[in-house]
Protein backbone atom coordinates (compact mmCIF):
# COMPACT_ATOMS: atom_id res chain seq x y z
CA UNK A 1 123.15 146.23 92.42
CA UNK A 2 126.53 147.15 90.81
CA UNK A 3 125.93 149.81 87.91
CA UNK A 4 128.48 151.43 85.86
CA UNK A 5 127.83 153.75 83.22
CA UNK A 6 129.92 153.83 79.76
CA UNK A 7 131.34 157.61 79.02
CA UNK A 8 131.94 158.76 75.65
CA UNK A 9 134.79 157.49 73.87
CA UNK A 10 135.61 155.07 77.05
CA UNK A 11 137.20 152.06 76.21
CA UNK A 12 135.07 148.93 76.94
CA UNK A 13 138.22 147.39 79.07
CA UNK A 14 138.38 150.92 81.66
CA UNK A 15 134.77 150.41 82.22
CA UNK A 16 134.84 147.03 83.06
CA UNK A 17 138.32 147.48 85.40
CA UNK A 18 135.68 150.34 87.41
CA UNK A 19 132.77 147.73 87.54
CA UNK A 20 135.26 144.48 88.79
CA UNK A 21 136.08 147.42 91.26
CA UNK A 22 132.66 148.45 92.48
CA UNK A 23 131.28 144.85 92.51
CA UNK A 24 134.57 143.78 95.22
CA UNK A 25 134.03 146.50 97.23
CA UNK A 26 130.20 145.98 97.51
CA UNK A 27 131.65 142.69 98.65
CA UNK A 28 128.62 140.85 96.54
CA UNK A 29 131.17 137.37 95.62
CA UNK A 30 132.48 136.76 99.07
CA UNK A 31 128.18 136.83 99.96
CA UNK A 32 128.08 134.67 97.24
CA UNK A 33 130.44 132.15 98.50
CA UNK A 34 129.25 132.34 102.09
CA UNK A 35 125.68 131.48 100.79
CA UNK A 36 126.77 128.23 98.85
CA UNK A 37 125.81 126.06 101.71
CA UNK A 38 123.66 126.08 104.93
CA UNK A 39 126.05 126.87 107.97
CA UNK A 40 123.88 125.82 111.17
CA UNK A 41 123.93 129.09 113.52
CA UNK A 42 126.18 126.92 116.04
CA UNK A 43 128.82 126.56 113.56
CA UNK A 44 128.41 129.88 112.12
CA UNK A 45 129.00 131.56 115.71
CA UNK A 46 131.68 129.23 116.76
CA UNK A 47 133.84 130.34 113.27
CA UNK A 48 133.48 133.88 114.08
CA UNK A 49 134.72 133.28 117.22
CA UNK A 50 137.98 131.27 116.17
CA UNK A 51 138.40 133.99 113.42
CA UNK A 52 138.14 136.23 116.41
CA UNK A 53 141.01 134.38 118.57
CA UNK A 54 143.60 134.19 115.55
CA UNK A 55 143.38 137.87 114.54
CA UNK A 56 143.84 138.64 118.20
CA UNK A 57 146.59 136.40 118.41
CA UNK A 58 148.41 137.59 115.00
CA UNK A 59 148.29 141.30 116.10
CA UNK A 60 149.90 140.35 120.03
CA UNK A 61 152.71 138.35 117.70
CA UNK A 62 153.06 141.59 115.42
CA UNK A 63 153.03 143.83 118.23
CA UNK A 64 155.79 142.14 120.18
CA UNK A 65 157.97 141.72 117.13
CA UNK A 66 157.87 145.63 116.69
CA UNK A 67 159.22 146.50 120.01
């Protein structure tokens, strides 16, 4: 769980900024998302791997623009 604690004499807006801050880093909305719907394990481990094949692929396209 995402806590932030208000200081004295914080504004209301700074604390807020540092809790939208803590709660994307913990990463909790994208788990949100992800959980909207039941992804059959098949599915689930065949997206991985086509996430897997285009990052592989867009860093061998970066890497041979750079040279």
């Amino acid at each position: 769980m995402v806590e932030v604690t208000l200081y004295d004499n914080e504004p209301l807006e700074r604390a807020l900024r540092r809790f939208k801050k803590k709660f994307e880093k913990a990463g909790i909305l994208n788990d949100v998302k992800k959980r909207t719907y039941y992804e059959k394990p098949s599915i689930e481990k065949r997206m991985r791997k086509a996430k897997a094949i285009k990052r592989l692929h867009r860093t061998n396209t970066q890497r041979t623009n750079t040279m």
